[in-house]
Every structure is written in C-alpha cells, then in structure tokens.
PDB file of N, CA and C in Angstrom:
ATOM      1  N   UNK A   1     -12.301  -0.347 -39.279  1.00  0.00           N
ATOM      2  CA  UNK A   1     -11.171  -0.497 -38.403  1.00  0.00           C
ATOM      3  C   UNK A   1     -11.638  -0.767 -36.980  1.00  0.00           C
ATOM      4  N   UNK A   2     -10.554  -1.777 -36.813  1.00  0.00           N
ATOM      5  CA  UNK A   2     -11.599  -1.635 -34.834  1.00  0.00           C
ATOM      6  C   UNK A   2     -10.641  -1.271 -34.072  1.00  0.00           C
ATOM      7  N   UNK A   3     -11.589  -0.874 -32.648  1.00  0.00           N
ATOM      8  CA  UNK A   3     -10.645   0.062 -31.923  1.00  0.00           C
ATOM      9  C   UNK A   3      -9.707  -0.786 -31.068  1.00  0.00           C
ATOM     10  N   UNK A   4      -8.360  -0.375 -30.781  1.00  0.00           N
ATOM     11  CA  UNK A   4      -7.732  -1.012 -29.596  1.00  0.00           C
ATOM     12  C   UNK A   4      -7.862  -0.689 -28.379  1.00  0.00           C
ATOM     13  N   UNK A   5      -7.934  -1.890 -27.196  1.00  0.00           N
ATOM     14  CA  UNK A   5      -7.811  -1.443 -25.534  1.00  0.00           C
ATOM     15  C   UNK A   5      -6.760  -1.331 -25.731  1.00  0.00           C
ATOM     16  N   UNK A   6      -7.354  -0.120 -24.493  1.00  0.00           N
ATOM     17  CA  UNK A   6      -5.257   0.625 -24.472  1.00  0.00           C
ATOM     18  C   UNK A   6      -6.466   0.577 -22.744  1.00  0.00           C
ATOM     19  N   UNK A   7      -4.702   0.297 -21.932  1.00  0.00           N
ATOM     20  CA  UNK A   7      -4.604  -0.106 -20.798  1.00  0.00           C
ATOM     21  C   UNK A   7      -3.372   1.269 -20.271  1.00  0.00           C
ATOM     22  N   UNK A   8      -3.846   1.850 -18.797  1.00  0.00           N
ATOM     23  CA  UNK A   8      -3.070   2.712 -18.519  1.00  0.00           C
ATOM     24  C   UNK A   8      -2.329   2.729 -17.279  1.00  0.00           C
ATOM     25  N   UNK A   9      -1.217   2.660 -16.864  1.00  0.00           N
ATOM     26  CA  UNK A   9      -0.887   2.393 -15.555  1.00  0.00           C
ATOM     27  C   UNK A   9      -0.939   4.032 -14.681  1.00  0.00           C
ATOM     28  N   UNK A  10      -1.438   3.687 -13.638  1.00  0.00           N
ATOM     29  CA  UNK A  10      -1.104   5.040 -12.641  1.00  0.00           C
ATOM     30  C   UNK A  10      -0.409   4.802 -11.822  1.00  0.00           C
ATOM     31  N   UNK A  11       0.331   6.082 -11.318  1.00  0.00           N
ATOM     32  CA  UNK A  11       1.113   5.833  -9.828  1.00  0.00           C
ATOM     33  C   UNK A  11       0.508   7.098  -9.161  1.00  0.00           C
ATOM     34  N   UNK A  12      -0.009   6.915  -7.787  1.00  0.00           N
ATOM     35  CA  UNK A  12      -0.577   8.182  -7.334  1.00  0.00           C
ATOM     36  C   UNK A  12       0.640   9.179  -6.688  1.00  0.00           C
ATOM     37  N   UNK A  13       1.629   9.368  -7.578  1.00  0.00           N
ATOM     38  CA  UNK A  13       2.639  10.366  -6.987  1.00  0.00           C
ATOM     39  C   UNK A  13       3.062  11.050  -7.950  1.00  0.00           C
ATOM     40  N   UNK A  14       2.955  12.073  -7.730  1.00  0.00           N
ATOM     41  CA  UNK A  14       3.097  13.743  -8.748  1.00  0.00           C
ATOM     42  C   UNK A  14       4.578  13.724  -9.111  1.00  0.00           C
ATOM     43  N   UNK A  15       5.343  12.087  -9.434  1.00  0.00           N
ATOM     44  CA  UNK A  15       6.699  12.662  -9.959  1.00  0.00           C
ATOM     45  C   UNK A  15       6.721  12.047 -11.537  1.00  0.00           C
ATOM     46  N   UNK A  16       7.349  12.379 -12.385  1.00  0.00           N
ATOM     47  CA  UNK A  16       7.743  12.171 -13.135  1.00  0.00           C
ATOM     48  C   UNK A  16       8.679  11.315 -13.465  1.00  0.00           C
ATOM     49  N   UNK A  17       8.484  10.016 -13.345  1.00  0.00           N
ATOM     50  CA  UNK A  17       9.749   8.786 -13.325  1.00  0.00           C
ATOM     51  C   UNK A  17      10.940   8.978 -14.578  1.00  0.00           C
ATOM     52  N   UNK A  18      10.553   9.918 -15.675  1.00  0.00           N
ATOM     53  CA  UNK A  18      11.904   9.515 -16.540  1.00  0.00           C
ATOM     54  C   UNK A  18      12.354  11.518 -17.143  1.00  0.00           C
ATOM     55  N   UNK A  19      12.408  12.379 -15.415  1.00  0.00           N
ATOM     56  CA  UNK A  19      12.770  13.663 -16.155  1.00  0.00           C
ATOM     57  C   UNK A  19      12.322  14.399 -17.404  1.00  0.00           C
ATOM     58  N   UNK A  20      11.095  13.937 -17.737  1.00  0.00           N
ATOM     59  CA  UNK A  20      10.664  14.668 -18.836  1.00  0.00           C
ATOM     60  C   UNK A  20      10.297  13.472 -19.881  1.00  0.00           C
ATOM     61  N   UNK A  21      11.154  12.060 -20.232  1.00  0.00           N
ATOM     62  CA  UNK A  21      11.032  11.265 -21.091  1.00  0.00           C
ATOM     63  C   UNK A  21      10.146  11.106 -21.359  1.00  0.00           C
ATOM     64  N   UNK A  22       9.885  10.188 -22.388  1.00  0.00           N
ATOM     65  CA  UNK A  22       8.713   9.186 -22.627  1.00  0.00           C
ATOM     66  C   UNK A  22       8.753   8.427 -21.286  1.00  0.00           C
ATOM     67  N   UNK A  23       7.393   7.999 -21.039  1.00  0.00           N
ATOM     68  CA  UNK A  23       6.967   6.919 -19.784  1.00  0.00           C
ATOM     69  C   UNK A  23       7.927   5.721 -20.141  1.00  0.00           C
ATOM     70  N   UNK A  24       8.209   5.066 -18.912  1.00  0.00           N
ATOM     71  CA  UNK A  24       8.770   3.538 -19.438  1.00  0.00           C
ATOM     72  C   UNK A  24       7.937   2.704 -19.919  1.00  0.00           C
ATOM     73  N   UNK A  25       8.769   1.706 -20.655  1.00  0.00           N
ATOM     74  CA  UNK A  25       7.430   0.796 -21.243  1.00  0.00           C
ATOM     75  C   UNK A  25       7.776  -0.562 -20.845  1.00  0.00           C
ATOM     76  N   UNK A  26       7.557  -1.618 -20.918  1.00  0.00           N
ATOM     77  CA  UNK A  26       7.504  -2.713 -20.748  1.00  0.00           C
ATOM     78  C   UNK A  26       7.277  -3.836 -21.767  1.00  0.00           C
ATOM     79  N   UNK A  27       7.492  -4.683 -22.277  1.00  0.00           N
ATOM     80  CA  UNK A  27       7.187  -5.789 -23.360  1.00  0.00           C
ATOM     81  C   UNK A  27       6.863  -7.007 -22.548  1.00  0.00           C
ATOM     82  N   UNK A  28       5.406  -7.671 -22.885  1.00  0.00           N
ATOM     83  CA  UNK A  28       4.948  -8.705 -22.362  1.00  0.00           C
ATOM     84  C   UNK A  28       5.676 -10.608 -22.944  1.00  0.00           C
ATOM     85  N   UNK A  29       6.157 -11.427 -22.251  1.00  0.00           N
ATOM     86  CA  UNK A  29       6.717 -12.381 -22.610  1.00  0.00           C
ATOM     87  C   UNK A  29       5.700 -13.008 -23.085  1.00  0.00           C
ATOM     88  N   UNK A  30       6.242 -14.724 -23.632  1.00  0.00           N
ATOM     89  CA  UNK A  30       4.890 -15.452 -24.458  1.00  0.00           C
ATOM     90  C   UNK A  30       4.848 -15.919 -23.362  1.00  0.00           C
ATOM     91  N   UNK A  31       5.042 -15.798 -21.974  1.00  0.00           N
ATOM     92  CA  UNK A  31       4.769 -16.338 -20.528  1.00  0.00           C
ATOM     93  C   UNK A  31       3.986 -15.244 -19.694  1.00  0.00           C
ATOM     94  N   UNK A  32       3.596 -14.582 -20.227  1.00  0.00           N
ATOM     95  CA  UNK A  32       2.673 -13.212 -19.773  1.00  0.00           C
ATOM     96  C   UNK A  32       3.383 -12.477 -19.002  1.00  0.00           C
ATOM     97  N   UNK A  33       4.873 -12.537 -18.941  1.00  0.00           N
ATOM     98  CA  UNK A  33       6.003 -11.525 -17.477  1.00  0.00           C
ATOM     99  C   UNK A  33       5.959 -10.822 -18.278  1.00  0.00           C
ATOM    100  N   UNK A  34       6.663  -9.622 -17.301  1.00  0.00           N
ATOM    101  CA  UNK A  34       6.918  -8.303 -17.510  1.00  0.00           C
ATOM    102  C   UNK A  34       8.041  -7.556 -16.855  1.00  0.00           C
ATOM    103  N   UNK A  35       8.722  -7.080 -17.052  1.00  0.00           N
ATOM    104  CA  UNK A  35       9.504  -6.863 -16.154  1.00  0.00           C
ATOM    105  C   UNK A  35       9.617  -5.634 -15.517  1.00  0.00           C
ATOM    106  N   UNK A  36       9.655  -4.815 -14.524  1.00  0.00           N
ATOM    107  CA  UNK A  36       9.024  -3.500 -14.185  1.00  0.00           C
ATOM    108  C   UNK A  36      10.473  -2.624 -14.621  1.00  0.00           C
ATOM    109  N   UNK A  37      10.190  -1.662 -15.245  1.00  0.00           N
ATOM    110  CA  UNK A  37      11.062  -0.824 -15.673  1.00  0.00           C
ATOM    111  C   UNK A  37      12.064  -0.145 -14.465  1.00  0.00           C
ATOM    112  N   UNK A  38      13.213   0.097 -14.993  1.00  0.00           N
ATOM    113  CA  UNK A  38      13.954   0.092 -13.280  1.00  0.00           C
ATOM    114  C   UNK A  38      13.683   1.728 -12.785  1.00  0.00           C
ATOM    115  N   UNK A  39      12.946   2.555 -13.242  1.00  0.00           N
ATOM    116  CA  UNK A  39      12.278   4.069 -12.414  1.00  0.00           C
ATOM    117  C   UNK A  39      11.290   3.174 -12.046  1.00  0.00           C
ATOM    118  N   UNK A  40      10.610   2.664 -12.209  1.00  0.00           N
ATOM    119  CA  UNK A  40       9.268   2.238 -11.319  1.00  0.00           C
ATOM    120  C   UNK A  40       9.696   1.358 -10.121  1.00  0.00           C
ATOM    121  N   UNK A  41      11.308   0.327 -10.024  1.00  0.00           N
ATOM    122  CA  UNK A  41      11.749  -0.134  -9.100  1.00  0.00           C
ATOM    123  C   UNK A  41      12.234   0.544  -7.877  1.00  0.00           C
ATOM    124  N   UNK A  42      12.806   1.683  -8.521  1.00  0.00           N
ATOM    125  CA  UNK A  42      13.561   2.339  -7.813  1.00  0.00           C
ATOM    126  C   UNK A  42      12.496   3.129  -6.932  1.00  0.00           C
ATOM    127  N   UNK A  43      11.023   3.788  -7.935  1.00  0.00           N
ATOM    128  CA  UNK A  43      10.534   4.632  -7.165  1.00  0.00           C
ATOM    129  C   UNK A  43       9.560   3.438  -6.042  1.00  0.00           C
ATOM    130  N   UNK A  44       9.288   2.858  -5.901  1.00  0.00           N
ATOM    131  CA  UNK A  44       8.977   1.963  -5.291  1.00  0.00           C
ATOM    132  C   UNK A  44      10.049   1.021  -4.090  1.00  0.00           C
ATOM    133  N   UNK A  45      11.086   1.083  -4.313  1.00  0.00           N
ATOM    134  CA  UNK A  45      12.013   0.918  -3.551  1.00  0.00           C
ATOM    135  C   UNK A  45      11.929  -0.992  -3.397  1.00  0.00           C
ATOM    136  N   UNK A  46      11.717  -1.538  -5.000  1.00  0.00           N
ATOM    137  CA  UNK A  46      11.542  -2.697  -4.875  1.00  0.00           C
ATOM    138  C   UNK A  46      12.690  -3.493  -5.137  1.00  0.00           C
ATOM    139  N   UNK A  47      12.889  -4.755  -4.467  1.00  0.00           N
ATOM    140  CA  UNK A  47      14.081  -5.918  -4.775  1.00  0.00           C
ATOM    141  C   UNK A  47      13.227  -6.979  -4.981  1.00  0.00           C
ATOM    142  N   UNK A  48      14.278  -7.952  -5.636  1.00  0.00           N
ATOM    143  CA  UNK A  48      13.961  -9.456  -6.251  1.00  0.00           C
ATOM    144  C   UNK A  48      13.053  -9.710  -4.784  1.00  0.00           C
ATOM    145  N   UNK A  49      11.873 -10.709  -5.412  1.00  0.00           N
ATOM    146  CA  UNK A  49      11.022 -11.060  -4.422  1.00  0.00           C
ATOM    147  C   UNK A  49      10.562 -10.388  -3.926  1.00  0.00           C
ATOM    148  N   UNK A  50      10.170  -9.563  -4.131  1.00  0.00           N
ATOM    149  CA  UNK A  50       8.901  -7.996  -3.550  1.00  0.00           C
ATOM    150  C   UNK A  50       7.779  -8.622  -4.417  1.00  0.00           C
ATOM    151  N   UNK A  51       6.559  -8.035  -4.011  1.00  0.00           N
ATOM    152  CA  UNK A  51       5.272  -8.323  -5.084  1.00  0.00           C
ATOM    153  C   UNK A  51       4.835  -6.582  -5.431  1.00  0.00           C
ATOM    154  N   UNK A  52       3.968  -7.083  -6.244  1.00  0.00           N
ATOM    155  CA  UNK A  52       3.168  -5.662  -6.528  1.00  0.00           C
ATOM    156  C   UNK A  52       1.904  -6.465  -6.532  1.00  0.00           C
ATOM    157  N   UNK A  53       1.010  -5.261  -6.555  1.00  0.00           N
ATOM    158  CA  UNK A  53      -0.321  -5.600  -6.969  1.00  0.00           C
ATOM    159  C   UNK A  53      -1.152  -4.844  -7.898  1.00  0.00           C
ATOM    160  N   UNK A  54      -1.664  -5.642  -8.699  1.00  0.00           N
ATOM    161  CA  UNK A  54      -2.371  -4.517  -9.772  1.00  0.00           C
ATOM    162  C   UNK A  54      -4.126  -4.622  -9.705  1.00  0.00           C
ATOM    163  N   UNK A  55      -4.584  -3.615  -9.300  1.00  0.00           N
ATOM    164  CA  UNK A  55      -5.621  -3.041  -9.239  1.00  0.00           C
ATOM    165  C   UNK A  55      -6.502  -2.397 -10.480  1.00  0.00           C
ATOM    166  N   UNK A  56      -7.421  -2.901 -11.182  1.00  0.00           N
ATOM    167  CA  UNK A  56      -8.220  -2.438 -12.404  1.00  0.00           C
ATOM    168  C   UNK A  56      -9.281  -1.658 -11.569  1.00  0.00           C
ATOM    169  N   UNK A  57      -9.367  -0.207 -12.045  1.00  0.00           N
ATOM    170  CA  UNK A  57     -10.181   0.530 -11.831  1.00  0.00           C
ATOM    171  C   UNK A  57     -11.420   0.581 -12.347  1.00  0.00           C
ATOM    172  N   UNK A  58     -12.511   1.156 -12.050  1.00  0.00           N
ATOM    173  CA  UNK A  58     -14.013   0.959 -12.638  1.00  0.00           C
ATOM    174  C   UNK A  58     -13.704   1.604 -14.517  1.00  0.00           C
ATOM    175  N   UNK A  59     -12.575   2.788 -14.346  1.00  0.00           N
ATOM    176  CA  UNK A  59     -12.831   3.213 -15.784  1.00  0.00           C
ATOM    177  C   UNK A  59     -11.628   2.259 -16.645  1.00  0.00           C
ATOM    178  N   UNK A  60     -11.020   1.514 -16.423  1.00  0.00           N
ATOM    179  CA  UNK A  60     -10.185   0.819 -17.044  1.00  0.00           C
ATOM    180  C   UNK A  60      -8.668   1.081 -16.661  1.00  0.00           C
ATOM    181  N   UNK A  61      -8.219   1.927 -15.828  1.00  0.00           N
ATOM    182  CA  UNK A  61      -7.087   2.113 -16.052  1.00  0.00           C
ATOM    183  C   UNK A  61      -6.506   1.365 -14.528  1.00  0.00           C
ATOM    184  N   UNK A  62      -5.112   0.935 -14.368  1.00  0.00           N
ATOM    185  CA  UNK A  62      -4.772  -0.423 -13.912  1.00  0.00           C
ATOM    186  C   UNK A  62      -3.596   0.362 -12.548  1.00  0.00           C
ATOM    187  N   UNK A  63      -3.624   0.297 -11.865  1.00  0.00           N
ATOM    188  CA  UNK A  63      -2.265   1.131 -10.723  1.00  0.00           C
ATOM    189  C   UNK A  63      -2.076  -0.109  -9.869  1.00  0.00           C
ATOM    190  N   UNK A  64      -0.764   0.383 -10.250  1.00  0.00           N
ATOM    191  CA  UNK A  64       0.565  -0.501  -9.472  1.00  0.00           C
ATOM    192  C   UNK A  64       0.757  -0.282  -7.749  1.00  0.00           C
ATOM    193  N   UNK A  65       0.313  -1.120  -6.751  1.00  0.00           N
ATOM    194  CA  UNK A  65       0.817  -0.798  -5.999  1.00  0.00           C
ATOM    195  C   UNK A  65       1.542  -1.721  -5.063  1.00  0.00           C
ATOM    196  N   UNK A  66       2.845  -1.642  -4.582  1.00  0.00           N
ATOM    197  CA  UNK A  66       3.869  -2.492  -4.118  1.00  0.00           C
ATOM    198  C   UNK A  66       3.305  -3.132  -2.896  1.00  0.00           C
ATOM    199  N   UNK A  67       3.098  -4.669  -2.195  1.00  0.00           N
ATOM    200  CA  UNK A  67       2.424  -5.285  -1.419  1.00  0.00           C
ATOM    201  C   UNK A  67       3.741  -5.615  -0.132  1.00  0.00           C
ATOM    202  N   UNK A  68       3.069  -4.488   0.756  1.00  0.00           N
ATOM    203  CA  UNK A  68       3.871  -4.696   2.244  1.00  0.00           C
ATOM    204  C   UNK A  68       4.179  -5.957   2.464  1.00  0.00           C
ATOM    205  N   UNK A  69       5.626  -6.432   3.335  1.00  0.00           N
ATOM    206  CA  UNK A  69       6.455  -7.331   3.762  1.00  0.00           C
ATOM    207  C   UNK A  69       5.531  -8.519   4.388  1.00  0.00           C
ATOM    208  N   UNK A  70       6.182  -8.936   5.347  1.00  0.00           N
ATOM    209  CA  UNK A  70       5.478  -9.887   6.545  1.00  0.00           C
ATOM    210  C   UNK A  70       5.211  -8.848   7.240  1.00  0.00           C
ATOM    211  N   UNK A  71       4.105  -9.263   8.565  1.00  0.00           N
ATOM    212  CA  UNK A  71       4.105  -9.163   9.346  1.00  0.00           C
ATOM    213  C   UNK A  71       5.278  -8.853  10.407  1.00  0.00           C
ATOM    214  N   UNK A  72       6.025  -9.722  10.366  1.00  0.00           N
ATOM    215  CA  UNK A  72       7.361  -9.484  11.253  1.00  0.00           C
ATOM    216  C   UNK A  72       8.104  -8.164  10.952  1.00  0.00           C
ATOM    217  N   UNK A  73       7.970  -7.723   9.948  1.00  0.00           N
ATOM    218  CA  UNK A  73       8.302  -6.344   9.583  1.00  0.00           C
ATOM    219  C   UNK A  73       8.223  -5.428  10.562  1.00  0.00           C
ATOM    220  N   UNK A  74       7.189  -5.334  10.804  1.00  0.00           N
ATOM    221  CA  UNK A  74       6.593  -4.536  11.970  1.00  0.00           C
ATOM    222  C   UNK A  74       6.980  -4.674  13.312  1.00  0.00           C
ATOM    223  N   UNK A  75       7.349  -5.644  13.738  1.00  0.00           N
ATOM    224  CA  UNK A  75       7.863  -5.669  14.870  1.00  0.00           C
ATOM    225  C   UNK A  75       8.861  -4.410  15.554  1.00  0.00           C
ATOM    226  N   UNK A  76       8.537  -3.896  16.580  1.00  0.00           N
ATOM    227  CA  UNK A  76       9.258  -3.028  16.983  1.00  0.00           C
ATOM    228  C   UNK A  76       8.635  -1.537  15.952  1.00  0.00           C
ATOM    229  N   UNK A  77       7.885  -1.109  15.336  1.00  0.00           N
ATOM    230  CA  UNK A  77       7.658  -0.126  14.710  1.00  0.00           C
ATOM    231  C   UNK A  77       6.716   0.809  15.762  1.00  0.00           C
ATOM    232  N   UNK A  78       6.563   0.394  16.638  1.00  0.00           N
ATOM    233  CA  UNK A  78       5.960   0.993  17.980  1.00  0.00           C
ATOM    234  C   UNK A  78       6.480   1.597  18.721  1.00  0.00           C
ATOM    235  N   UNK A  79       8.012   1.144  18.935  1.00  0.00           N
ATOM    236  CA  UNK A  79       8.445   1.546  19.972  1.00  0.00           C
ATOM    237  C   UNK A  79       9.092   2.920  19.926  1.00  0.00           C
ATOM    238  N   UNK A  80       8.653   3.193  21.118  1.00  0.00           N
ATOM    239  CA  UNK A  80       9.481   4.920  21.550  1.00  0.00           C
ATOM    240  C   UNK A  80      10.480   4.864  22.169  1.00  0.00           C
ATOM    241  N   UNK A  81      11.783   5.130  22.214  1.00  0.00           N
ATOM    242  CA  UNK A  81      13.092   5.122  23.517  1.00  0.00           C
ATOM    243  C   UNK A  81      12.464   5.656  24.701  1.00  0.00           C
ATOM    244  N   UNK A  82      12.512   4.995  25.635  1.00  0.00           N
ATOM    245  CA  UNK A  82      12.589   5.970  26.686  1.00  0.00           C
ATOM    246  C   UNK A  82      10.707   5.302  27.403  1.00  0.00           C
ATOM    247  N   UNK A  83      10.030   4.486  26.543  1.00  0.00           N
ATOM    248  CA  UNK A  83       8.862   3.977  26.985  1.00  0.00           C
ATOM    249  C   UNK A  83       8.880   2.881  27.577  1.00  0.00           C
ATOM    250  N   UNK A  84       8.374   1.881  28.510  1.00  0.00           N
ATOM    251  CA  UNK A  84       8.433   1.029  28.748  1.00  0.00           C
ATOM    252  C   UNK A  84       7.216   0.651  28.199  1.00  0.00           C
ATOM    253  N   UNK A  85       7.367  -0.630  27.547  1.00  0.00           N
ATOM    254  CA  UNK A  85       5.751  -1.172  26.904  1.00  0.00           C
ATOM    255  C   UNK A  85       4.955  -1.719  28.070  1.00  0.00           C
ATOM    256  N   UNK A  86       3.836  -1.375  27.475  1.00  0.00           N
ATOM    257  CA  UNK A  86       2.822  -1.643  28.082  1.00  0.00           C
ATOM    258  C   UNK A  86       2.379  -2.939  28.458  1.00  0.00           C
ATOM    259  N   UNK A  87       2.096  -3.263  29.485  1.00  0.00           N
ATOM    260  CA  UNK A  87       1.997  -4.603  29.871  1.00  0.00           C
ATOM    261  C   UNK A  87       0.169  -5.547  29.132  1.00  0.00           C
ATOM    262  N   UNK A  88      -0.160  -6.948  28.839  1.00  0.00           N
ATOM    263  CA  UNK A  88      -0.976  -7.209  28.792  1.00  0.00           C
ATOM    264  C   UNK A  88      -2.796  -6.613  29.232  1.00  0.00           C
ATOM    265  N   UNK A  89      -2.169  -6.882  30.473  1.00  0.00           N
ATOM    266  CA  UNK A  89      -3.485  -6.126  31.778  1.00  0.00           C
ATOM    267  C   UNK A  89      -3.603  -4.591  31.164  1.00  0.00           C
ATOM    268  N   UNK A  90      -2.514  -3.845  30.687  1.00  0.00           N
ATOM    269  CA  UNK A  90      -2.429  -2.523  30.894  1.00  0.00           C
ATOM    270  C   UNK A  90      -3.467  -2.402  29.102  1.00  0.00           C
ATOM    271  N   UNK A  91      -2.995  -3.326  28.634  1.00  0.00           N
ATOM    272  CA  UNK A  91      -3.649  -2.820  27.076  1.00  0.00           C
ATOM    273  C   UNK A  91      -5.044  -3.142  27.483  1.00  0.00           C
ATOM    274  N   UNK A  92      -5.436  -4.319  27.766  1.00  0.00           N
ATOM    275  CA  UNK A  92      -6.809  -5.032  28.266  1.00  0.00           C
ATOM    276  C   UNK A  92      -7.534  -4.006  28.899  1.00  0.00           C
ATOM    277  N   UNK A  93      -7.405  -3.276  29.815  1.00  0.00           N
ATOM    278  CA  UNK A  93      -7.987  -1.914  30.731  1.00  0.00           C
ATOM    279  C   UNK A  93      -7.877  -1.013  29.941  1.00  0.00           C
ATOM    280  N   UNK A  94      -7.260  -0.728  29.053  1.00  0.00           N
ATOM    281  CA  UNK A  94      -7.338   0.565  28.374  1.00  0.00           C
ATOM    282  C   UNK A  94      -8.255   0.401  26.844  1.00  0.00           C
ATOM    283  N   UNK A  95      -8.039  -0.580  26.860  1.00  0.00           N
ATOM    284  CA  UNK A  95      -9.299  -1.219  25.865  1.00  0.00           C
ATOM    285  C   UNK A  95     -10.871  -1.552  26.162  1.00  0.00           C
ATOM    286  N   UNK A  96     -10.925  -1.508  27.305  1.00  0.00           N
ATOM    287  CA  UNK A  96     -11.607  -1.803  28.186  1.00  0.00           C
ATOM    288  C   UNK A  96     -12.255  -0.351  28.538  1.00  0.00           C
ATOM    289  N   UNK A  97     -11.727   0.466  28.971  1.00  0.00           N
ATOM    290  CA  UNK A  97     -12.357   1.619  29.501  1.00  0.00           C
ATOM    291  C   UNK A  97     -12.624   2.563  28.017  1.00  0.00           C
ATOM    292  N   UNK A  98     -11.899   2.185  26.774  1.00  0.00           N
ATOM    293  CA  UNK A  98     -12.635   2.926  25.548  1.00  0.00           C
ATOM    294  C   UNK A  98     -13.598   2.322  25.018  1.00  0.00           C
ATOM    295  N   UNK A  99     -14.175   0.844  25.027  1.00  0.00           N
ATOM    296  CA  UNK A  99     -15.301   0.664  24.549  1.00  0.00           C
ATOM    297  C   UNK A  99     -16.421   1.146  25.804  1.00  0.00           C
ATOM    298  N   UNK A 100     -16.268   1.120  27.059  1.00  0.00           N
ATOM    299  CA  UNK A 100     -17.079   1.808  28.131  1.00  0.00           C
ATOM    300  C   UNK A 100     -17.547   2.839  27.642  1.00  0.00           C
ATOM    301  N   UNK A 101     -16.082   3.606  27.704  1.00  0.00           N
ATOM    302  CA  UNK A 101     -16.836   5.162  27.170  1.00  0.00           C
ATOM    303  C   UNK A 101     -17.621   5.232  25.495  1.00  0.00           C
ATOM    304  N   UNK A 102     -17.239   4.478  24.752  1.00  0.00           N
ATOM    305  CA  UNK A 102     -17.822   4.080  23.739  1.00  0.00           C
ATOM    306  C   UNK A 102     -19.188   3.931  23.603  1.00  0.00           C
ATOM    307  N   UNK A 103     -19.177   3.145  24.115  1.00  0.00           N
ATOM    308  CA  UNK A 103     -20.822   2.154  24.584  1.00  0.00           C
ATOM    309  C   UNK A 103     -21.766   3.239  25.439  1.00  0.00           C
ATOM    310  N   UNK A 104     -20.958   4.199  26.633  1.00  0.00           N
ATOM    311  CA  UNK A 104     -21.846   5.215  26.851  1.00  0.00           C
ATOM    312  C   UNK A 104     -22.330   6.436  25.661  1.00  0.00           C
ATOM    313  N   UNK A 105     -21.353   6.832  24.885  1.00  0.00           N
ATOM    314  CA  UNK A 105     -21.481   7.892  23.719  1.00  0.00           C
ATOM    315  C   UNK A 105     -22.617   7.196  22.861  1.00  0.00           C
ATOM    316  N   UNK A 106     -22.475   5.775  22.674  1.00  0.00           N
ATOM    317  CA  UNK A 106     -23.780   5.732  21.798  1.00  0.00           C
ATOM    318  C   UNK A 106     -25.720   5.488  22.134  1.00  0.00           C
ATOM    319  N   UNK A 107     -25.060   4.997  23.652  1.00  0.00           N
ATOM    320  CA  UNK A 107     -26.279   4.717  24.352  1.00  0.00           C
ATOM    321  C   UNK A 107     -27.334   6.556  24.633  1.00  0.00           C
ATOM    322  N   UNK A 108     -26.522   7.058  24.706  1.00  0.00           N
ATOM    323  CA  UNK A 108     -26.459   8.779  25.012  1.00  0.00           C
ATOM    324  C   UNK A 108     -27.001   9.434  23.388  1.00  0.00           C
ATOM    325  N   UNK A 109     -27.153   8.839  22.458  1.00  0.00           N
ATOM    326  CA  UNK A 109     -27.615   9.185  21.142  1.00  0.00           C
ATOM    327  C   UNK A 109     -26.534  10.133  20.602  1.00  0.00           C
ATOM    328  N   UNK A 110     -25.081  10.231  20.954  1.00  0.00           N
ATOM    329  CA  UNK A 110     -24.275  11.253  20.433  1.00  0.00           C
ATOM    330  C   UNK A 110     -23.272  10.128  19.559  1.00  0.00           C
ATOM    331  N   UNK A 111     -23.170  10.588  18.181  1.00  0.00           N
ATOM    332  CA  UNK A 111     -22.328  10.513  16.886  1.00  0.00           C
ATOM    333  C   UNK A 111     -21.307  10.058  17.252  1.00  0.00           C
TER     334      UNK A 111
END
C-alpha cells in the first residue's frame, strides 16, 4: 500500500473556526480553485478580491495568510488628533540626528 501526502492548513490563532465541528474542508476544482470555507472568510475578514497567501513550511504543513491591501490603505494610519504633522526638514533632522547618535554608539564599541 502506499502512503498518502496529507497536507495541513494552520491558522496561528487559538480559535476554533467551527465550535467544536469537524474543520472545514474544501474540494479542489479540475481548475485547481478552491473556495475558502466561509469561517476561514469571516475569521480573516475577507471579501471578493482579497488574496491570501500560502506558505509551505519546512515540515510540510501549508498556513494561510491573508495579503494586506494597497499601500494607500495606510494613508492617514499615523495620524493623532490634535498633532500637527511633521514637516519634511523636521523628519530629515530627526533622521538625521538618530543615525548620528547611531554611528556614535557603534564607533564607541557599544551593542
């Protein structure tokens, strides 16, 4: 008899997607899709046109993990009420005076 690969999905979060159930399963098309079971959508917080990405681990087993937006996403994820942003010059000098002190910490033989 020969043995079968068996392939395992992980999610690195300590919940239980189906209350106790059996895991969801999935059936592969003769087009290789799949369709993600809707606890794995939900826990993922995915809609039409989201990606995932699947990752094969050194011991074989395969984890799902959902692939952040654009860029533009982010926009504004900085901001504090009540801050005025920081100007060009102001980031440039402050970038500026941490590789200084940087560059002294290593010249100084300290970690």
């Amino acid at each position: 008899m020969g043995t079968e690969a068996r392939t395992r999905v992980e999610v690195h979060h300590d919940i239980l997607l189906t209350g106790g159930k059996d895991m969801p399963t999935s059936t592969m098309t003769s087009k290789g899709q799949i369709t993600l079971p809707k606890e794995v959508r939900e826990h993922f917080h995915l809609k039409a046109g989201d990606q995932v990405e699947f990752r094969i681990e050194p011991g074989g087993a395969v984890e799902v993990h959902p692939v952040s937006g654009s860029i533009l996403s982010l926009f504004g994820a900085l901001h504090r009420p009540g801050m005025r942003p920081a100007s060009i010059q102001e980031m440039d000098d402050s970038v500026g005076r941490y590789l200084a002190e940087d560059d002294e910490r290593i010249r100084k033989g300290r970690a």
